[in-house]
Protein backbone atom coordinates (compact mmCIF):
# COMPACT_ATOMS: atom_id res chain seq x y z
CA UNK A 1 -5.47 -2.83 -11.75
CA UNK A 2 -2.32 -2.27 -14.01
CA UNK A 3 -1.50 0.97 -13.24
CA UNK A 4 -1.91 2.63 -9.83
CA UNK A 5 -0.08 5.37 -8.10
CA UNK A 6 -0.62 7.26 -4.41
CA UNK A 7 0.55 9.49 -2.53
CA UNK A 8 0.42 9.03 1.56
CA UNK A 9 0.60 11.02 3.86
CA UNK A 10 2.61 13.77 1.36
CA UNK A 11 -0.67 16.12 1.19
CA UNK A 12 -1.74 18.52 3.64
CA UNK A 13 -5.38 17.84 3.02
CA UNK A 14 -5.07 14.28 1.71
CA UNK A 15 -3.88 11.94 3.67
CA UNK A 16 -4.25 9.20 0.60
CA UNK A 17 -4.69 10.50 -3.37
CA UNK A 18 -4.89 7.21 -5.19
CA UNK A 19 -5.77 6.76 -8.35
CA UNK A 20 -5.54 3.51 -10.92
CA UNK A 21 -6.09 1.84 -14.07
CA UNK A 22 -8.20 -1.57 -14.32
CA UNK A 23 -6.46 -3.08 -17.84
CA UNK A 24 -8.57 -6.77 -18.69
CA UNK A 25 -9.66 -8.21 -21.30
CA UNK A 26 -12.88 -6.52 -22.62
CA UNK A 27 -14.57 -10.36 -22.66
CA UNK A 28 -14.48 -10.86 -19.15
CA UNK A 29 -17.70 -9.89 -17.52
CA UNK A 30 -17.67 -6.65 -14.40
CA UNK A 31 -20.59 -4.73 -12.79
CA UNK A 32 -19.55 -1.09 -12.35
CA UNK A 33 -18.71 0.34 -9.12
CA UNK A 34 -21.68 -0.09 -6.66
CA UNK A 35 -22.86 -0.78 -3.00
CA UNK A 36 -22.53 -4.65 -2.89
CA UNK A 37 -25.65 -6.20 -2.34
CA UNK A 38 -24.61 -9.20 -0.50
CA UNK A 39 -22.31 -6.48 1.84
CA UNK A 40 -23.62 -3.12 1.92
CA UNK A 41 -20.73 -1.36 3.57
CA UNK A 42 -18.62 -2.34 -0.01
CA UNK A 43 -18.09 0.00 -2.54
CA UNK A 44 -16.57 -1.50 -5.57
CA UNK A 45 -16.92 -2.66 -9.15
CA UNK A 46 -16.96 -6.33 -9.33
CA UNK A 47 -15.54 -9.46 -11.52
CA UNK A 48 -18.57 -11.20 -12.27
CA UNK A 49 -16.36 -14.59 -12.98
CA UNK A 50 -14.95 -14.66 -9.60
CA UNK A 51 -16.61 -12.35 -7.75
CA UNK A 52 -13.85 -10.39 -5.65
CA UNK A 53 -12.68 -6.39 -7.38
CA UNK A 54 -9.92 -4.97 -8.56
CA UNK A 55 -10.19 -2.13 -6.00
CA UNK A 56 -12.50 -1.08 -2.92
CA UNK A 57 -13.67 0.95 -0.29
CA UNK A 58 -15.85 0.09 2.51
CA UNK A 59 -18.21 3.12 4.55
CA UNK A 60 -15.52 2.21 7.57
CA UNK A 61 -12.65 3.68 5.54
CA UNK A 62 -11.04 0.19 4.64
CA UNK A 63 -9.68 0.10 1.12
CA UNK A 64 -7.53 -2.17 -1.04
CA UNK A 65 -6.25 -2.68 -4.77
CA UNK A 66 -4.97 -5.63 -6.21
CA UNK A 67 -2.60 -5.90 -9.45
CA UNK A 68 -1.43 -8.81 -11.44
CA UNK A 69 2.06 -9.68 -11.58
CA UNK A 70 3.17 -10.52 -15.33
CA UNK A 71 4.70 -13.41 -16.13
CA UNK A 72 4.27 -14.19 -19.72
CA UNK A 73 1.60 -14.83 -22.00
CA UNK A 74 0.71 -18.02 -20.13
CA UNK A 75 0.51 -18.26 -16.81
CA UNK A 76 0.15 -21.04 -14.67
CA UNK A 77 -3.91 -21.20 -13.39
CA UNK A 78 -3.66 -21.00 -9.48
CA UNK A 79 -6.57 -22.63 -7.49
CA UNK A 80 -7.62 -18.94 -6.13
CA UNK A 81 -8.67 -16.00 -7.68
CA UNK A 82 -6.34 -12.66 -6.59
CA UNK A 83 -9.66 -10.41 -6.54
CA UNK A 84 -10.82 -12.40 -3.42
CA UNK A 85 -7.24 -10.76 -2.05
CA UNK A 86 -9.17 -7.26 -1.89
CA UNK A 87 -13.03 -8.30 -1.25
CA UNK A 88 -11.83 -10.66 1.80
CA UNK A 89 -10.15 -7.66 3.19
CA UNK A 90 -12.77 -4.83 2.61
CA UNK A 91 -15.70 -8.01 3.93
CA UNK A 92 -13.59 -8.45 7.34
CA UNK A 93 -12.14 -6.67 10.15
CA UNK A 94 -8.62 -7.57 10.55
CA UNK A 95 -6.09 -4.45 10.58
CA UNK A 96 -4.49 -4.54 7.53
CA UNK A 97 -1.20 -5.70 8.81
CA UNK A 98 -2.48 -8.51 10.16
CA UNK A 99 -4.42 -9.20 7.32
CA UNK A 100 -1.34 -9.49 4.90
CA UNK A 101 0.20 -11.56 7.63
CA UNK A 102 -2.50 -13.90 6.91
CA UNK A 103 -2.38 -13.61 3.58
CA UNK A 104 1.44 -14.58 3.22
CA UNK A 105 0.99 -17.60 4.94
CA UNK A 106 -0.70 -19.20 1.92
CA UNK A 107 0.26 -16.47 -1.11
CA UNK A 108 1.46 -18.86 -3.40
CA UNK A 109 -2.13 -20.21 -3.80
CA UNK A 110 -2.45 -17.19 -6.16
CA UNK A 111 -1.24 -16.07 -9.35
CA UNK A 112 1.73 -13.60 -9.04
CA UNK A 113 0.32 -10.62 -7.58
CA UNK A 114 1.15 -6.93 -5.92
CA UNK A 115 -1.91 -6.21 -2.83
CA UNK A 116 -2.29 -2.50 -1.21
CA UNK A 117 -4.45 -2.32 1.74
CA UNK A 118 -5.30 0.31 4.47
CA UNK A 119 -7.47 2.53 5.88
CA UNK A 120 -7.56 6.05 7.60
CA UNK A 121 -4.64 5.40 9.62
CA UNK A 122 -2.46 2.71 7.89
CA UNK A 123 -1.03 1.67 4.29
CA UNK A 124 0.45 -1.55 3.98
CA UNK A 125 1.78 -3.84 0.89
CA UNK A 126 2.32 -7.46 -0.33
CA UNK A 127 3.35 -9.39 -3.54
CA UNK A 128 3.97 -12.89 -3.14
CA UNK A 129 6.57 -12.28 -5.97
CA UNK A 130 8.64 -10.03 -3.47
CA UNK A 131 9.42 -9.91 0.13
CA UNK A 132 7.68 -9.78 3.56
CA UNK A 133 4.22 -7.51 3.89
CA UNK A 134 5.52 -3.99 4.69
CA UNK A 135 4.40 -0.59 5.63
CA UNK A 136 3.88 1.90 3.14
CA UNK A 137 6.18 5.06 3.58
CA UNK A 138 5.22 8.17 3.03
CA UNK A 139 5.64 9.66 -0.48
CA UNK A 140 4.36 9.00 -3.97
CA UNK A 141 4.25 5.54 -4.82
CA UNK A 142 3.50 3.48 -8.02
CA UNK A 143 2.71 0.20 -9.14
CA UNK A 144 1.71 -1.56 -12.62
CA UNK A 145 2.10 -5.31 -12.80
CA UNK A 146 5.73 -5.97 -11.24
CA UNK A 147 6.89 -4.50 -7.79
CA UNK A 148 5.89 -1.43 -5.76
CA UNK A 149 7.91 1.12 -6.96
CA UNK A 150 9.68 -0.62 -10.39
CA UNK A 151 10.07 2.01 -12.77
CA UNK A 152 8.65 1.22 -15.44
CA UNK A 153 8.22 4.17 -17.82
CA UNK A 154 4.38 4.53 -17.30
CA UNK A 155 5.02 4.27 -13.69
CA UNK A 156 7.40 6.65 -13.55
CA UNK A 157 5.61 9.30 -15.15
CA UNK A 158 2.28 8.95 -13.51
CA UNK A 159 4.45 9.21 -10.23
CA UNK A 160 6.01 12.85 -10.98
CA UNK A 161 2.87 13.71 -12.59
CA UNK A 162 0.91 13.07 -9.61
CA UNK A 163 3.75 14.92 -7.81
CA UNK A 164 2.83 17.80 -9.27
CA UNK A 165 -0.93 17.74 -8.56
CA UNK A 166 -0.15 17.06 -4.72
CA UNK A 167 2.25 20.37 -4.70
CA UNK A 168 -0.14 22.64 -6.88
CA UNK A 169 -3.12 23.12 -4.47
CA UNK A 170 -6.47 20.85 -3.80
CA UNK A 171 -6.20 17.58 -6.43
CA UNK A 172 -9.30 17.85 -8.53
CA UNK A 173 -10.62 14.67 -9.92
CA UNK A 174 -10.35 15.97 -13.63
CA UNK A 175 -6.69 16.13 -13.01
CA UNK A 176 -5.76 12.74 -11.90
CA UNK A 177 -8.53 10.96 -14.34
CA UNK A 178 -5.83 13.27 -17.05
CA UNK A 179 -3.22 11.59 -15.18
CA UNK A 180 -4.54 8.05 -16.21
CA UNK A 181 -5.46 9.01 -19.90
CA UNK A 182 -2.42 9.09 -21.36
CA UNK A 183 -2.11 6.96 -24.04
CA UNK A 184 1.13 7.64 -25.36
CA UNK A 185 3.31 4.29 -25.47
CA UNK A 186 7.40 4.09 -24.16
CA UNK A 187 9.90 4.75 -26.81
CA UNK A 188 12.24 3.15 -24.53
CA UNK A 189 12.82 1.47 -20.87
CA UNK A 190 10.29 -1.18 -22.03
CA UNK A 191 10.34 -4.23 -19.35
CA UNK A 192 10.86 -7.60 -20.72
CA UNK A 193 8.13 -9.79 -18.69
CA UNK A 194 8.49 -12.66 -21.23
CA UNK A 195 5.36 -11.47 -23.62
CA UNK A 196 7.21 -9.96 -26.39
CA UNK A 197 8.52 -6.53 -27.52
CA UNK A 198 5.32 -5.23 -29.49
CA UNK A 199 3.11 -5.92 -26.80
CA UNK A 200 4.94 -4.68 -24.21
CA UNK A 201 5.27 -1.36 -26.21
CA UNK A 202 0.88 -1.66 -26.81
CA UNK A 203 0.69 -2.06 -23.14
CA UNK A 204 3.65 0.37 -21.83
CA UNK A 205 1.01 3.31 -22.15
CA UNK A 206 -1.00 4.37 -19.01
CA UNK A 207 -4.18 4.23 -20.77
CA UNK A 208 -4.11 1.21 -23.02
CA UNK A 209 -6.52 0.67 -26.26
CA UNK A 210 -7.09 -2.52 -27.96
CA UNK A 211 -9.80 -4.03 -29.21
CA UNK A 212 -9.24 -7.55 -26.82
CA UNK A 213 -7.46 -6.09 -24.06
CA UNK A 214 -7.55 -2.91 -22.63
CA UNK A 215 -8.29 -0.42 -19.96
CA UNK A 216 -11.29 -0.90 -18.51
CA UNK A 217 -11.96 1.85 -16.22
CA UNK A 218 -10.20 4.56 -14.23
CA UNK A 219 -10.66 4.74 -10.67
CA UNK A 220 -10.02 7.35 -7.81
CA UNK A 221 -9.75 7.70 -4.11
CA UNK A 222 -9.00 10.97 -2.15
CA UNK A 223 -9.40 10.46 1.79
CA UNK A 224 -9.35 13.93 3.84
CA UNK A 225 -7.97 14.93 6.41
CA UNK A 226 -11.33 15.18 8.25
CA UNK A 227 -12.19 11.55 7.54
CA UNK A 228 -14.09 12.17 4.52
CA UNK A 229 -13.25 9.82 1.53
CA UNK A 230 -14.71 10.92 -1.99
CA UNK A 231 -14.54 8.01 -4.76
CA UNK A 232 -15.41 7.85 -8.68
CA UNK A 233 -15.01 5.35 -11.76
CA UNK A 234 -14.87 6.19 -14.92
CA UNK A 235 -15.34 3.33 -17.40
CA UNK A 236 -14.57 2.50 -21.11
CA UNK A 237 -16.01 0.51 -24.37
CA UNK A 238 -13.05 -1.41 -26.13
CA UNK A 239 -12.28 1.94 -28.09
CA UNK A 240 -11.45 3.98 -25.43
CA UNK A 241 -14.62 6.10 -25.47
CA UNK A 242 -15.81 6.82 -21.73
CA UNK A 243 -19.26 5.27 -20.65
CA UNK A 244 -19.88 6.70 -17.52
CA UNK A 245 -18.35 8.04 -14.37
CA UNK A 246 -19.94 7.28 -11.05
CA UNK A 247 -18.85 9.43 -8.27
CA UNK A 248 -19.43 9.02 -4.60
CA UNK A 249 -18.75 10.72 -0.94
CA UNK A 250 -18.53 8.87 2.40
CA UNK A 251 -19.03 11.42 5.08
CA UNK A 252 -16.54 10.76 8.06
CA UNK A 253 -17.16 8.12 10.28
């Protein structure tokens, strides 16, 4: 994902509203979101290079969401793959504050990277570019491919715009996938992550178009106060035209 923001536990109805842009390069091969095969309690779209996600849910009420953190045009390869960071989680049964424990121990095995993972009860967050695993607070809370909570200008706005939707009544999915649409680049507050200022401009939009590199698909999660947990991906051709949107409900455990 490079652009997700939440809100937790700052919804009467909604425990978690979390919704997020996927931005990749269009190349790189991904099934849509699905029941896994190989683990049927997974609910996720998957990197068919690697084979962890970008984001998932489980039937138990596990999720997690994984960003890259950008350093440059040219990272340094790292001998594991960051979507195993979410699929390892959502596959086992550690809580997920002992999960990131575990996953600190041996972070810098990965590229730079920004993890969220929870369930009905519990948020928690790790970069291996930042400090110690923490909890989540409540609040709204957004993330693109630095820090939880640097505002940068696309983070910024999605965070007061989802603001809004939590304080004007039930969120409807039509609203937050509006949320993530917005294509509209930064006129100013760009970051300078060491790729230049015309890209960072092309990719300082929420929604980003390009013909190599893009967003990929918009994904959302709303978890209810009575357990339930409602889900749906929308996804994209390299224009920016939608292709489908798969929606789902999980009944409460």
């Amino acid at each position: 994902m490079c652009l997700l923001v939440l809100a937790w536990r700052s919804h009467p109805d909604y425990p978690l509203i979390l919704a997020g842009n996927r931005d990749e390069r269009h190349a790189r091969a991904s099934a849509p979101a699905s029941f896994w095969t190989d683990a049927p309690m997974v609910l996720a779209g998957r990197d068919l290079e690697a084979g962890g996600t970008w984001l998932g849910l489980t039937t138990g009420g596990r999720y997690s969401v994984v960003t890259n953190y950008r350093e440059g045009l040219d990272p340094a390869k790292a001998p594991r793959s960051r979507g195993k960071l979410t699929s390892d989680f959502l596959m086992g049964s550690m809580s997920a504050a002992d999960y990131m424990g575990e996953v600190a121990a041996h972070a810098q095995e990965y590229g730079g990277f920004s993890l969220v993972c929870g369930d009905r009860d519990t948020l928690h967050y790790l970069s291996n570019r930042g400090p110690a695993p923490t909890a989540v607070s409540p609040g709204i809370h957004g993330l693109s491919n630095h820090l939880l909570d640097t505002a940068w200008p696309k983070v910024a706005t999605a965070k007061a715009r989802l603001k809004l939707i939590t304080e004007t009544g039930a969120p409807t999915s039509e609203a937050l996938f509006r949320l993530l649409a917005d294509r509209s680049p930064a006129e100013q507050g760009l970051p300078d992550t060491g790729i230049g200022t015309e890209l960072e401009r092309r990719v300082s939009a929420a929604f980003v178009v390009d013909p190599h590199y893009g967003t990929r698909c918009s994904s959302l999660l709303l978890l209810h106060r009575d357990g339930s947990i409602r889900f749906a991906e929308r996804r994209f051709d390299p224009s920016g035209e939608a292709l489908e949107t798969r929606s789902f409900h999980m009944a409460a455990a």
